[in-house]
Structure formats: structure tokens, C-alpha cells
C-alpha atoms as a PDB file:
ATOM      1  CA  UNK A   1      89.261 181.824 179.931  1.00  0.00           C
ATOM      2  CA  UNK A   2      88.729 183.068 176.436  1.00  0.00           C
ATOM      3  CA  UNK A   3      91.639 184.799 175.010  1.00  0.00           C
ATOM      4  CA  UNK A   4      90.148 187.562 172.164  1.00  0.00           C
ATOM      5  CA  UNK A   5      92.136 190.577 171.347  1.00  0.00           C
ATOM      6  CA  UNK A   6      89.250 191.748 168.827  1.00  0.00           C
ATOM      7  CA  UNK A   7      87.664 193.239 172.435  1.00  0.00           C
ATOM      8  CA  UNK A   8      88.804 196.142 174.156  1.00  0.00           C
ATOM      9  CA  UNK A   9      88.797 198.909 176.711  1.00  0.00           C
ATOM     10  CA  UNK A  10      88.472 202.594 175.987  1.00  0.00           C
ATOM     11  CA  UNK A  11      89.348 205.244 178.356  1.00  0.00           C
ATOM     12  CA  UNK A  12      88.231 208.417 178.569  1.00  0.00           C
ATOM     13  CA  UNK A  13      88.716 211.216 180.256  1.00  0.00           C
ATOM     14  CA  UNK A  14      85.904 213.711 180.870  1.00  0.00           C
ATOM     15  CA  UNK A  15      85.507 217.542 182.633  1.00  0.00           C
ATOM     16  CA  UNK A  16      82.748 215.535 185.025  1.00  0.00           C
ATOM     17  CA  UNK A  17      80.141 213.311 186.306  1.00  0.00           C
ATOM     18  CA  UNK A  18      77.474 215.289 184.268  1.00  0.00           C
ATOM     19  CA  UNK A  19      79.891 215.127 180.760  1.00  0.00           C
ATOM     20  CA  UNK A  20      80.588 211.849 181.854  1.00  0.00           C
ATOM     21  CA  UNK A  21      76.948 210.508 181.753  1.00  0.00           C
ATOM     22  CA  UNK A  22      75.756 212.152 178.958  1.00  0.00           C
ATOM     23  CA  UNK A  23      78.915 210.335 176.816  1.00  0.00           C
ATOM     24  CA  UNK A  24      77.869 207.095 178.386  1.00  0.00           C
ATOM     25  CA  UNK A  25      74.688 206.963 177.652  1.00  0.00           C
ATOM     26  CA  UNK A  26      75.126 208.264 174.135  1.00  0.00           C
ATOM     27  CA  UNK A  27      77.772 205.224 173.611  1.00  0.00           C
ATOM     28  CA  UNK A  28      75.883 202.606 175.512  1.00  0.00           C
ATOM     29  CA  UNK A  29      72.147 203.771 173.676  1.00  0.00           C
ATOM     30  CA  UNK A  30      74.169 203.758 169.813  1.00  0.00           C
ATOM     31  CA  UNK A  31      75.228 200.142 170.408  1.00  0.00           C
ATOM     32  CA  UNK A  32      78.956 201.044 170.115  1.00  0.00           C
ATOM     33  CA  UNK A  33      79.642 200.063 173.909  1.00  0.00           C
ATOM     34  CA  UNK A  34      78.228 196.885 175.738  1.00  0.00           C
ATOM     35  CA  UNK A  35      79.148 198.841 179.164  1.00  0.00           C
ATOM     36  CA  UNK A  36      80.293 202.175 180.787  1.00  0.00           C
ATOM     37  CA  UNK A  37      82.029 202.412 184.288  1.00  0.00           C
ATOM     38  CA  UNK A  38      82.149 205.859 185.659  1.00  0.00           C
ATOM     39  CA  UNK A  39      84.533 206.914 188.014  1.00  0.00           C
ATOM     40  CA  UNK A  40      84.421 209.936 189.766  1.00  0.00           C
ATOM     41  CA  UNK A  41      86.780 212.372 190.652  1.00  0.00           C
ATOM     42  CA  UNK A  42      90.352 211.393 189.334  1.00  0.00           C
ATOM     43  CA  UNK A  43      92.992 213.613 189.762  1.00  0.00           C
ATOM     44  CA  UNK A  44      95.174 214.319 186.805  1.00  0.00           C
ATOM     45  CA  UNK A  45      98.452 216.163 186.008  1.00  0.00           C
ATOM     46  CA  UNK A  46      99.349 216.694 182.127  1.00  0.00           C
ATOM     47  CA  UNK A  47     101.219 219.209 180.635  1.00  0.00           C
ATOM     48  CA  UNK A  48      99.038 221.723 178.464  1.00  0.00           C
ATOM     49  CA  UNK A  49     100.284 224.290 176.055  1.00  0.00           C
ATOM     50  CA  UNK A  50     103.763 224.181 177.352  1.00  0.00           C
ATOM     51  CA  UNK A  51     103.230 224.181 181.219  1.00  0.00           C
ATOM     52  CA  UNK A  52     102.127 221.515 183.829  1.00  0.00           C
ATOM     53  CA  UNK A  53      98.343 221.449 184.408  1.00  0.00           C
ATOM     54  CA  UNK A  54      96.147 219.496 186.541  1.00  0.00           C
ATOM     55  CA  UNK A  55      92.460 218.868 186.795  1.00  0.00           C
ATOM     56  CA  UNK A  56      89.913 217.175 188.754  1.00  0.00           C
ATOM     57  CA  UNK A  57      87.895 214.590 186.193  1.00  0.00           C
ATOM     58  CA  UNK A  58      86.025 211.585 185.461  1.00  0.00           C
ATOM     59  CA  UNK A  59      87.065 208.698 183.792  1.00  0.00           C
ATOM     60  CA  UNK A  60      84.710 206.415 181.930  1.00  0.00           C
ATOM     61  CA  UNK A  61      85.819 202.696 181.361  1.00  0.00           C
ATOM     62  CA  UNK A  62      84.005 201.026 178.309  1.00  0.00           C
ATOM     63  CA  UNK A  63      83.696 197.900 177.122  1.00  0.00           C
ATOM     64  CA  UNK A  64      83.397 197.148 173.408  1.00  0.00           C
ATOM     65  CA  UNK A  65      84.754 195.706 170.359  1.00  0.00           C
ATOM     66  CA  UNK A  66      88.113 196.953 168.268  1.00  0.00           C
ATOM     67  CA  UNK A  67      86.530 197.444 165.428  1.00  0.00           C
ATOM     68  CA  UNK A  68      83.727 199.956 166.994  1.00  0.00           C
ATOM     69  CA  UNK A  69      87.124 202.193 168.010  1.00  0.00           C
ATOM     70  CA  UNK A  70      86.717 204.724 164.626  1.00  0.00           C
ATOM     71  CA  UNK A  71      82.772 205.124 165.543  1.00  0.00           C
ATOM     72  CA  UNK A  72      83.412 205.754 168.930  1.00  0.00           C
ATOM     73  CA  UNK A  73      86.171 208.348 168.651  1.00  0.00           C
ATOM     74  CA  UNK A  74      83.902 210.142 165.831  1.00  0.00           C
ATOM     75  CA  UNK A  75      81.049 210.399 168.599  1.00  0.00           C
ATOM     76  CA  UNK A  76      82.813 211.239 171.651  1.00  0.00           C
ATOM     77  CA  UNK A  77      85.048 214.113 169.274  1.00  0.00           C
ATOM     78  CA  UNK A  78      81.719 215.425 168.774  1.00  0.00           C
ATOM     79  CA  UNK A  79      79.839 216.119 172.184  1.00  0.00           C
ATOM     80  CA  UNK A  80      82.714 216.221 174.316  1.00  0.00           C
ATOM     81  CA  UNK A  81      84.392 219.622 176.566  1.00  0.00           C
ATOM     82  CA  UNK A  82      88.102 219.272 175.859  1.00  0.00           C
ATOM     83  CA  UNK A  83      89.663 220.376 172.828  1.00  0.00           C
ATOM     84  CA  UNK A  84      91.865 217.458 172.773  1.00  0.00           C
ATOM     85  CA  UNK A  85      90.045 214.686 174.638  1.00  0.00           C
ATOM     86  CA  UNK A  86      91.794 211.575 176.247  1.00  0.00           C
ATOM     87  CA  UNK A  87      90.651 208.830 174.106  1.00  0.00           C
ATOM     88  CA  UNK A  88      92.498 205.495 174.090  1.00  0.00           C
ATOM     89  CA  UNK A  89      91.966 202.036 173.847  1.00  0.00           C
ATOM     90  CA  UNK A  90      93.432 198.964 176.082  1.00  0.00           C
ATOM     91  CA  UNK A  91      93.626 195.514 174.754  1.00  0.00           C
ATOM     92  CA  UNK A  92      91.580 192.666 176.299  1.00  0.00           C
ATOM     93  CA  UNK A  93      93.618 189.959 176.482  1.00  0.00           C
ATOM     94  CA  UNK A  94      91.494 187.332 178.332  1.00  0.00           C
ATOM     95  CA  UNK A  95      88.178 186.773 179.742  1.00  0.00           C
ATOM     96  CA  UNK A  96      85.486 185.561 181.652  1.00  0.00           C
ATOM     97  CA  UNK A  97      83.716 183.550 177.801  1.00  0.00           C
ATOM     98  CA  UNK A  98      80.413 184.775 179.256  1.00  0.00           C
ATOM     99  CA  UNK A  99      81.277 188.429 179.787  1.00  0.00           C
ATOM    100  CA  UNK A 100      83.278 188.470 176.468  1.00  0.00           C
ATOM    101  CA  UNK A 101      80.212 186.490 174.575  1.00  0.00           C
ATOM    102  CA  UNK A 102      77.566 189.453 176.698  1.00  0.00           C
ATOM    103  CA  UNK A 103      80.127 191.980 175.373  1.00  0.00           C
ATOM    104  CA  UNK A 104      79.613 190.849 171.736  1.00  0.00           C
ATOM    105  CA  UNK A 105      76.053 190.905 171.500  1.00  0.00           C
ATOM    106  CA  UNK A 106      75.534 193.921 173.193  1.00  0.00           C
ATOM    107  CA  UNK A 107      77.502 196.339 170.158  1.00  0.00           C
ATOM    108  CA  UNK A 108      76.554 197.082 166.878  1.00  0.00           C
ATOM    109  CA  UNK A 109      78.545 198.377 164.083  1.00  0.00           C
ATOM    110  CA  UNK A 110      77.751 201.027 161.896  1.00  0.00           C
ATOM    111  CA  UNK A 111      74.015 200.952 163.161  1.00  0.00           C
ATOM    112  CA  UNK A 112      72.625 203.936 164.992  1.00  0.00           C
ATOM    113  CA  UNK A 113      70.175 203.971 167.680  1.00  0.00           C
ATOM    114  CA  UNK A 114      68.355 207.014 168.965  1.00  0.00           C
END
């Protein structure tokens, strides 16, 4: 196993499948992720302007390099619902040395793809 920490995984949080998608795709088609995982319906509990909330959401799981972290939370700031969206990255710590060799071919820095 290949240990690389330059790798990680970003999770968001998103209103829904639809929101969900559309961030997805715009991540995946710019280059800035090598893969999104949608999951559906998660159920979350958060406190929000001073009282305990909940909501039903999505959570998208994506795959990409550290140093694609700034881009990403520029575009997702941009087109997402929530005035403070759940954006946060997760270490990779180890790794299959094909998936993590896949992983760095499929991202491009500061290149934009339409």
C-alpha cells in the first residue's frame, strides 16, 4: 500500500440529491475531483443560530488531491444552498497505488474545464 498524505477526502454536505449532482458534476467535469460518491439521505443534527436543528441531506464523498482543497472550496461556496456549507477535508493515509496513481491523473490544478 502506498502511503501519500498529499491525497484526500472532502465531505460535503448538500440540501439534496439534485444539489448534490449538480456539485458533482461541476467538480468531477473542472478536473478538481478524480471521483464523487453520493449518498442519499443522511440525517443530521447541528446546532444553527443558537438552537438544535436537524435536516435530511446528502453527502458527497470526493476524491482528490490537497492541494486542489482552495479551488474546490471557491467552487462549491459559489453554487451551493447553505449559507454556511459543510466543507471539510479527511486525510488519506494509505492506498490501493493504483487507485491513488488513477486519483492523480484524473485532477488538474488551476485548469478549468467547461
Amino acid at each position: 500500500m502506498m502511503r501519500e498524505a498529499d491525497r484526500i477526502v472532502v465531505l460535503i454536505t448538500v440540501g439534496n440529491d439534485e444539489e448534490g449532482r449538480k456539485i458533482a458534476e461541476l467538480l468531477v467535469n473542472r478536473r478538481k475531483a478524480a471521483c464523487v460518491s453520493i449518498l442519499p439521505r443522511v440525517d443530521s443534527l447541528f446546532w444553527w443560530e443558537g438552537k438544535l436543528d436537524s435536516a435530511q441531506e446528502s453527502l458527497l464523498i470526493v476524491k482528490t488531491k490537497a492541494s486542489l482543497f482552495p479551488e474546490i472550496v471557491e467552487l462549491v461556496k459559489r453554487v451551493h444552498s447553505y449559507e454556511v456549507p459543510e466543507i471539510i477535508a479527511l486525510p488519506i493515509i494509505a492506498g490501493s497505488e493504483d487507485y491513488l496513481m488513477w486519483l492523480n491523473t484524473s485532477v488538474k490544478q488551476g485548469e478549468h474545464y467547461d
